[in-house]
C-alpha atoms as a PDB file:
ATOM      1  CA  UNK A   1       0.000   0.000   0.000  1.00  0.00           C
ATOM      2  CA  UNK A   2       1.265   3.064  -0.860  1.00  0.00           C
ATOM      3  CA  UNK A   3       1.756   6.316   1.785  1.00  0.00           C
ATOM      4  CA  UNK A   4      -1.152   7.962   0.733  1.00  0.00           C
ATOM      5  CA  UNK A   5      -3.434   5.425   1.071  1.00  0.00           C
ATOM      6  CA  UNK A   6      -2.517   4.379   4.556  1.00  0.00           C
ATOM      7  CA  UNK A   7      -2.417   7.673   5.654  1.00  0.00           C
ATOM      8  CA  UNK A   8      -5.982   7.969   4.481  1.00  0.00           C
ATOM      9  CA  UNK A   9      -7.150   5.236   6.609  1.00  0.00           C
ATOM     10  CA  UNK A  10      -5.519   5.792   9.523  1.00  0.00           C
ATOM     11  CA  UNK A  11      -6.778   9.256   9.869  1.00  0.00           C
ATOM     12  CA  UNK A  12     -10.384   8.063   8.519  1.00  0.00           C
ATOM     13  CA  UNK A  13     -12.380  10.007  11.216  1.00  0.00           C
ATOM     14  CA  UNK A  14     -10.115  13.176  10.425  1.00  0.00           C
ATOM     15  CA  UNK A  15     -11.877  16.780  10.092  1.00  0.00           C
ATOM     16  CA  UNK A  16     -10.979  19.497   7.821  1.00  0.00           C
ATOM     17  CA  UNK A  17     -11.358  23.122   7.697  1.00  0.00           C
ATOM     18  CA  UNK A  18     -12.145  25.084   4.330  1.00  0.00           C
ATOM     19  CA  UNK A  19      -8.838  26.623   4.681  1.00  0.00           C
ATOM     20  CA  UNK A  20      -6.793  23.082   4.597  1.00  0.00           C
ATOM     21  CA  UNK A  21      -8.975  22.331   1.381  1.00  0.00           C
ATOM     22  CA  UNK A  22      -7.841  25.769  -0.233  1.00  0.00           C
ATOM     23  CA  UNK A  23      -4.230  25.297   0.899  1.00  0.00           C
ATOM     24  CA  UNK A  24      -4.244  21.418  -0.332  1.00  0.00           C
ATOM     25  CA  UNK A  25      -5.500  22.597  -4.164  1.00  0.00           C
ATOM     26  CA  UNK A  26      -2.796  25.182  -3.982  1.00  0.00           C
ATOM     27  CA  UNK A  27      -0.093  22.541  -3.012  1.00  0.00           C
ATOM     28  CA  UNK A  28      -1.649  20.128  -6.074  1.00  0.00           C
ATOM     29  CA  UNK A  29      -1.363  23.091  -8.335  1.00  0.00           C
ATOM     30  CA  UNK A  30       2.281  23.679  -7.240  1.00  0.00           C
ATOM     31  CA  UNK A  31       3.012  20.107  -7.210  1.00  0.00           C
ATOM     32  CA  UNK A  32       1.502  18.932 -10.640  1.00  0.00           C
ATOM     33  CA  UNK A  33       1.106  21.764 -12.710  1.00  0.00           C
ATOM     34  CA  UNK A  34      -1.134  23.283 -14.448  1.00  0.00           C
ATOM     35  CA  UNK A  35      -0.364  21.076 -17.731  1.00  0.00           C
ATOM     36  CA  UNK A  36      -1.369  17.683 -15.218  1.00  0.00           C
ATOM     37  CA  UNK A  37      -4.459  18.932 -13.923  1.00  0.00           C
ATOM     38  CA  UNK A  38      -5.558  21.116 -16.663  1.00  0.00           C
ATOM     39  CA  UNK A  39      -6.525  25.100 -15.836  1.00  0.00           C
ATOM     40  CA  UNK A  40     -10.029  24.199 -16.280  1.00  0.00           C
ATOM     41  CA  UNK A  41     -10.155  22.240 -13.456  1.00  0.00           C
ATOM     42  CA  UNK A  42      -7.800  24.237 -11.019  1.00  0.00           C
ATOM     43  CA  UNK A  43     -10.018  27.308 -11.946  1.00  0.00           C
ATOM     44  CA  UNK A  44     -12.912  25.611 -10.933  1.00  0.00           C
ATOM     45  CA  UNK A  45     -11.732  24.081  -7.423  1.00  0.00           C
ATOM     46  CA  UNK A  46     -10.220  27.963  -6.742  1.00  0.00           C
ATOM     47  CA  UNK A  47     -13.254  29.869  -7.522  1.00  0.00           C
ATOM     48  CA  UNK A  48     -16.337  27.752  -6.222  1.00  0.00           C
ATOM     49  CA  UNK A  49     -15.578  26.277  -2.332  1.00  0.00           C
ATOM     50  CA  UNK A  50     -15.906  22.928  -2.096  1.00  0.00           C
ATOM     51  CA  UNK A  51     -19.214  21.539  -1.048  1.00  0.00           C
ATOM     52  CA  UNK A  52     -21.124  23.108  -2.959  1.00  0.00           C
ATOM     53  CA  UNK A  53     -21.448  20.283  -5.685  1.00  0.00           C
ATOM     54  CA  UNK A  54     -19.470  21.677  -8.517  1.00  0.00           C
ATOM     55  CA  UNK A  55     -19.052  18.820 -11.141  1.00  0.00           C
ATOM     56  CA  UNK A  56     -15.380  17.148 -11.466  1.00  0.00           C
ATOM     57  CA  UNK A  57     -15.286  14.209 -13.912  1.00  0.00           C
ATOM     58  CA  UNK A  58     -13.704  11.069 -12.659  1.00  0.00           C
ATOM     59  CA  UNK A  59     -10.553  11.079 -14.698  1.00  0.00           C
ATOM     60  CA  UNK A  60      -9.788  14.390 -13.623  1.00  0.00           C
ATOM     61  CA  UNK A  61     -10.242  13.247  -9.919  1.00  0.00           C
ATOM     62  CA  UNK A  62      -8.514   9.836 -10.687  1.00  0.00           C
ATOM     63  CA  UNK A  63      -5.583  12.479 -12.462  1.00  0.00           C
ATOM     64  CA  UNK A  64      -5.267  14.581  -9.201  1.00  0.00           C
ATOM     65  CA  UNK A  65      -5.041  11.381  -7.041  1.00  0.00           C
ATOM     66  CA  UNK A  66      -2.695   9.656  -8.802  1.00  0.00           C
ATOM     67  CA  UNK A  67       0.143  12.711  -9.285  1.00  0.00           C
ATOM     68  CA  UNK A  68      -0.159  12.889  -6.147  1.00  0.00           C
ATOM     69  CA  UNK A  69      -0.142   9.770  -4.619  1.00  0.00           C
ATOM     70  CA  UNK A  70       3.673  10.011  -6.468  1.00  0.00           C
ATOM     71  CA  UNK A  71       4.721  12.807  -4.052  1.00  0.00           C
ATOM     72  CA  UNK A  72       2.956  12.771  -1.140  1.00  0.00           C
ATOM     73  CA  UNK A  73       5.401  11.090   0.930  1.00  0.00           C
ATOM     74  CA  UNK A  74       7.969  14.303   0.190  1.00  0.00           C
ATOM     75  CA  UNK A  75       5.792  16.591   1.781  1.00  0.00           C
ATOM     76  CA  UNK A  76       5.751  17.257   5.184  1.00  0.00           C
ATOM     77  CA  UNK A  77       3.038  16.843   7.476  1.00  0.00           C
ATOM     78  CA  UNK A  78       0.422  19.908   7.481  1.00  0.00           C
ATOM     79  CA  UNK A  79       1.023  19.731   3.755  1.00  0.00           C
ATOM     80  CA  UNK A  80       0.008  15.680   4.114  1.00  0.00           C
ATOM     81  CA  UNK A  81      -3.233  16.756   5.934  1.00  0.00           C
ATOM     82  CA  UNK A  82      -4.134  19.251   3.355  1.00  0.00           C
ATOM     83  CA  UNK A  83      -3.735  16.656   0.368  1.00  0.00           C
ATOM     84  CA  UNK A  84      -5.434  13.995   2.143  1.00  0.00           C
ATOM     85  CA  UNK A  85      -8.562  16.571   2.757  1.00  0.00           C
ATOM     86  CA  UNK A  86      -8.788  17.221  -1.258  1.00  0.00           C
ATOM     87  CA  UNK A  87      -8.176  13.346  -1.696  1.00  0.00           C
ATOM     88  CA  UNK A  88     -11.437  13.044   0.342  1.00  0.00           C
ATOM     89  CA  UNK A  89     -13.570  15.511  -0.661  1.00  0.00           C
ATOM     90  CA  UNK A  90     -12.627  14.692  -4.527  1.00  0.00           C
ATOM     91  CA  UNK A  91     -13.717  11.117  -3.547  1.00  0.00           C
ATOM     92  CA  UNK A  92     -16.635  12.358  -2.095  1.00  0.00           C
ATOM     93  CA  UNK A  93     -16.187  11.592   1.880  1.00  0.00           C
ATOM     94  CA  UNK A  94     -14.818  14.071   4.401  1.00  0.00           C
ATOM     95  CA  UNK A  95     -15.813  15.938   7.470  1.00  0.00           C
ATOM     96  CA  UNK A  96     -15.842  19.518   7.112  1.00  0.00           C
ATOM     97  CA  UNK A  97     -15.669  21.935   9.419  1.00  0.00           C
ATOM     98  CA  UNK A  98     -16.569  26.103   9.313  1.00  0.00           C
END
């Protein structure tokens, strides 16, 4: 199993703030690229808050996940948190708090 993906379920019951999702799209946009996740996409996550049901097709999230799954375990460990909140909300399961 790769880091992400225990990281994901060991922290299963772990809560995220707005600002962790904002700062975690930021890091994937540094990380990746704008080529890798395509502007379209980016622009989207930036300008409408998550939660509000914006559409994101499954590639794209499967795209995301993957480039980062390839780095994660460089980062250190606020930046870990942030990633794993956009992993969860892109796969449609987090807790998020105001």
């Amino acid at each position: 199993m790769n880091p992400l993906a225990e990281d994901l379920e060991r922290y299963y019951n772990e809560a995220y703030y707005r600002r962790d999702l904002k700062a975690g799209l930021k890091l994937i946009q540094e990380v990746l690229g704008m080529v890798t996740i395509g502007g379209l996409l980016i622009s989207a996550l930036f300008v409408w808050l998550p939660g509000i049901g914006i559409p994101i097709t499954t590639v794209a999230a499967i795209r995301v996940i993957q480039g980062v799954t390839q780095c994660y375990s460089q980062l250190d460990a606020e930046e870990r948190k942030q990633v794993r909140g956009v992993v969860r909300w892109l796969n449609g399961s987090i807790n998020l708090l105001d």
